[in-house]
N, C-alpha and C. Protein backbone atom coordinates (compact mmCIF):
# COMPACT_ATOMS: atom_id res chain seq x y z
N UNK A 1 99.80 83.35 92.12
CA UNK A 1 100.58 82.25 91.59
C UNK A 1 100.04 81.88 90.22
N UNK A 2 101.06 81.71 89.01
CA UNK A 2 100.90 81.07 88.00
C UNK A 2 100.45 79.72 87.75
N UNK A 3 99.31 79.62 87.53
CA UNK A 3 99.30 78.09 86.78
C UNK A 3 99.46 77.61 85.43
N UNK A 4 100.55 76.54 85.33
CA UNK A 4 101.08 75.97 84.07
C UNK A 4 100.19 75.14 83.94
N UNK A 5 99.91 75.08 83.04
CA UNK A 5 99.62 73.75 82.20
C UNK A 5 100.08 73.08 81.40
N UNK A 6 100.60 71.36 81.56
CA UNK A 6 101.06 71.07 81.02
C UNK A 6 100.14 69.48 80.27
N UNK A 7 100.43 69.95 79.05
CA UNK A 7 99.93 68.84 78.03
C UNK A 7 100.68 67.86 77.37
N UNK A 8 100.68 66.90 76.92
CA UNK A 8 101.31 65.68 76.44
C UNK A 8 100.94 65.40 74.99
N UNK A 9 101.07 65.33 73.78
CA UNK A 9 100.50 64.82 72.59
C UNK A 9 100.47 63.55 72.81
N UNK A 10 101.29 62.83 73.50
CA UNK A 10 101.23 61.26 72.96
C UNK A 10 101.31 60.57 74.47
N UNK A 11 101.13 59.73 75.02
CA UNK A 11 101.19 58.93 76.14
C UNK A 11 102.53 58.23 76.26
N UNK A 12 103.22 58.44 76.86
CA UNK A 12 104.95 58.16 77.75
C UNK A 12 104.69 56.92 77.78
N UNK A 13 105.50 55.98 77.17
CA UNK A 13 105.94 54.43 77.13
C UNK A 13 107.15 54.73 77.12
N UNK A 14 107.03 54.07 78.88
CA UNK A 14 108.28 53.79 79.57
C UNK A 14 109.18 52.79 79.21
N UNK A 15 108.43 51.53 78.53
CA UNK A 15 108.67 50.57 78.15
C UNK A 15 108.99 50.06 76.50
N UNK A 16 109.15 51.69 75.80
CA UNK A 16 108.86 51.64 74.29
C UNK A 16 110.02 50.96 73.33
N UNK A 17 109.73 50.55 72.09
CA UNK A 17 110.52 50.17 71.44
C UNK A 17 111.41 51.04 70.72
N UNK A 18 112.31 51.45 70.02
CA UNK A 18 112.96 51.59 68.45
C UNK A 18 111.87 52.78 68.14
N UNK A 19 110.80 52.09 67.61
CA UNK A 19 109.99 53.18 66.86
C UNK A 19 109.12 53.96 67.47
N UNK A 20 109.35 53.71 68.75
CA UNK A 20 107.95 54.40 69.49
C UNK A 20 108.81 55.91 69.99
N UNK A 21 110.22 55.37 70.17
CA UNK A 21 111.73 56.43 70.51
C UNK A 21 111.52 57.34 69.17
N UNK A 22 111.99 57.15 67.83
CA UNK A 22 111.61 57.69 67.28
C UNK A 22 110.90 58.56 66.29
N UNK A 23 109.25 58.14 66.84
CA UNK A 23 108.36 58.67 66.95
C UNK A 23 108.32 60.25 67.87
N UNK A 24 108.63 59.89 68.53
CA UNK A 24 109.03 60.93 69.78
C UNK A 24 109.82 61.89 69.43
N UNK A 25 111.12 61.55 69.03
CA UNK A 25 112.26 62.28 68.61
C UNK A 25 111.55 63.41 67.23
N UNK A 26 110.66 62.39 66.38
CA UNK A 26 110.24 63.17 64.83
C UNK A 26 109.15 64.08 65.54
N UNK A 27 108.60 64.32 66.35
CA UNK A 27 107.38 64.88 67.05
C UNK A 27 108.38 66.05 67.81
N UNK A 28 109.47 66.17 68.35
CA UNK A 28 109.91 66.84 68.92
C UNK A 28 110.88 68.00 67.83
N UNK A 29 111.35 67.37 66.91
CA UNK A 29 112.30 68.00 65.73
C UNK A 29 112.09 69.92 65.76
N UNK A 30 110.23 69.94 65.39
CA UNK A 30 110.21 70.98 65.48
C UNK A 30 110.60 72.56 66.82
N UNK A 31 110.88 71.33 68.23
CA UNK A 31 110.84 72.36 68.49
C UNK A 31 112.68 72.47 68.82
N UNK A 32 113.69 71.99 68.19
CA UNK A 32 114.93 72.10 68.00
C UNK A 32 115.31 73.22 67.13
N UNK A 33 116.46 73.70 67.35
CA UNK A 33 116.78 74.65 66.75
C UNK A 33 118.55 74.10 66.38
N UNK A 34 118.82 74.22 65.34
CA UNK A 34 120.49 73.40 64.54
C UNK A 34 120.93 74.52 64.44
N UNK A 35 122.19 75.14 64.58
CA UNK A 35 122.71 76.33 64.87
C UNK A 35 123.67 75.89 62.89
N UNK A 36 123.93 76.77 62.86
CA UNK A 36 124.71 76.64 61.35
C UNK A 36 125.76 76.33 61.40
N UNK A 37 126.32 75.44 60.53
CA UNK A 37 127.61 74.28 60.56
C UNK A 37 128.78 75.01 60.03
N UNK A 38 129.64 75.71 60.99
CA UNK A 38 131.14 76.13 60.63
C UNK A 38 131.85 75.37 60.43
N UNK A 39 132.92 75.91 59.55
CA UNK A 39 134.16 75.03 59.62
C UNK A 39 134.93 75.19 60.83
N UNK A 40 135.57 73.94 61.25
CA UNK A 40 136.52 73.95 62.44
C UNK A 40 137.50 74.44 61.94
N UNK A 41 138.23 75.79 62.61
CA UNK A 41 139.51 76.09 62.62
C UNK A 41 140.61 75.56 63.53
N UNK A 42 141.86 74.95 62.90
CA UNK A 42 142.78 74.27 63.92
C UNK A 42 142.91 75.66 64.71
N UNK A 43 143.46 75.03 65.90
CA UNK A 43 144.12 75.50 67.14
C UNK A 43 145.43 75.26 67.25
N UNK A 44 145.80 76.98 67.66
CA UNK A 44 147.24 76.64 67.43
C UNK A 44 148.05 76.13 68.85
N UNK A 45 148.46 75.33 68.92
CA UNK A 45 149.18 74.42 70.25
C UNK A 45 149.83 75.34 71.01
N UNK A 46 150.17 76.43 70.85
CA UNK A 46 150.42 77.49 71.83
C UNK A 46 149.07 77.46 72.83
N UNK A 47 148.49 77.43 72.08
CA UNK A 47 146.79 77.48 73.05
C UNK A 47 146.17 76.52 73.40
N UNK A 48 147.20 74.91 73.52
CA UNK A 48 146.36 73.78 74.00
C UNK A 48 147.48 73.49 75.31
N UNK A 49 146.53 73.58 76.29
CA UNK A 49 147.46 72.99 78.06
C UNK A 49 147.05 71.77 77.97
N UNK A 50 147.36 71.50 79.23
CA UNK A 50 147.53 70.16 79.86
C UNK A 50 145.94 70.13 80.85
N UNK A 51 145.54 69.11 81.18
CA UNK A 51 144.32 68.94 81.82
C UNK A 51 144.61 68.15 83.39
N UNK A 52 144.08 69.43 84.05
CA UNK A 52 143.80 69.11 85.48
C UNK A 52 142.44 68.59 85.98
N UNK A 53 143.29 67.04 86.94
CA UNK A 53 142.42 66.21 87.19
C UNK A 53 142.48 66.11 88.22
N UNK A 54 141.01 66.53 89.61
CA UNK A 54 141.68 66.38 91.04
C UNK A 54 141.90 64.76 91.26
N UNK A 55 142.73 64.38 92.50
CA UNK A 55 143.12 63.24 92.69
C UNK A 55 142.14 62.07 92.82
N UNK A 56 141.24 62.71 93.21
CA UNK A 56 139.94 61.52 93.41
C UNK A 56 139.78 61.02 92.18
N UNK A 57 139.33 61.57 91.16
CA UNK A 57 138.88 61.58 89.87
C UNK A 57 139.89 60.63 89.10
N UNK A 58 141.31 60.77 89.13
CA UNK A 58 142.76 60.31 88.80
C UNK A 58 142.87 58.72 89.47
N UNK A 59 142.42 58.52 90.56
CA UNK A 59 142.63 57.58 91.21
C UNK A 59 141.35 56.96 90.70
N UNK A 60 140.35 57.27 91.00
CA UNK A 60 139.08 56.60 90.45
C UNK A 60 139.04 55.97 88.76
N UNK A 61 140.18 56.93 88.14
CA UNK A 61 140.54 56.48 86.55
C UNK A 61 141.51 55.84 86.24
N UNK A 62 142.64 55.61 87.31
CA UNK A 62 143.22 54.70 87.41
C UNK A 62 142.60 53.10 87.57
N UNK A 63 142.32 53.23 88.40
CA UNK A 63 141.21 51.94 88.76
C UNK A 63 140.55 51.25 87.77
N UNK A 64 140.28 51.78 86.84
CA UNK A 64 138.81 51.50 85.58
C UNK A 64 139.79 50.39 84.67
N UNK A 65 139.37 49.46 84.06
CA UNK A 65 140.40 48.76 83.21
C UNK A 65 139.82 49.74 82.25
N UNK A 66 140.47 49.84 81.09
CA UNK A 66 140.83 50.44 79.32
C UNK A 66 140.28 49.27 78.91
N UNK A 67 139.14 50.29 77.95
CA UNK A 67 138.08 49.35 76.72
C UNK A 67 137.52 48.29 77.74
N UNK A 68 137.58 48.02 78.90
CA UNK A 68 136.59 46.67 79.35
C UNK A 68 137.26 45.58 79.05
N UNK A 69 138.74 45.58 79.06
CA UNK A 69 139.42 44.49 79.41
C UNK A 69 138.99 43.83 80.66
């Protein structure tokens, strides 16, 4: 059996503010990878359907008020 080891740079505040978030986020950057920014090509509406929703889901979204009225 493999043993991992796992290490932490900074101590987990569960409870953190604004900057302690991103602190975290700027510490993590490197290990992200941004894929290269295409242009969106329209779609031609021959190729856009309709969306199936099972009934639970439909009824459950019925139910919800719109915007939190």
């Amino acid at each position: 059996m493999t043993k991992l080891e796992v290490r932490s740079p900074a101590p987990v505040d569960l409870e953190g503010d604004l900057a302690s978030l991103r602190g975290d986020c700027a510490r993590m950057v490197p290990h992200w990878a941004a894929p290269d920014r295409s242009a969106a090509r329209p779609v031609s509406p021959s190729l856009i359907h309709g969306v199936s929703v099972p009934q639970k889901s439909a009824r459950l979204l019925d139910a919800m008020s719109d915007y939190g009225d």
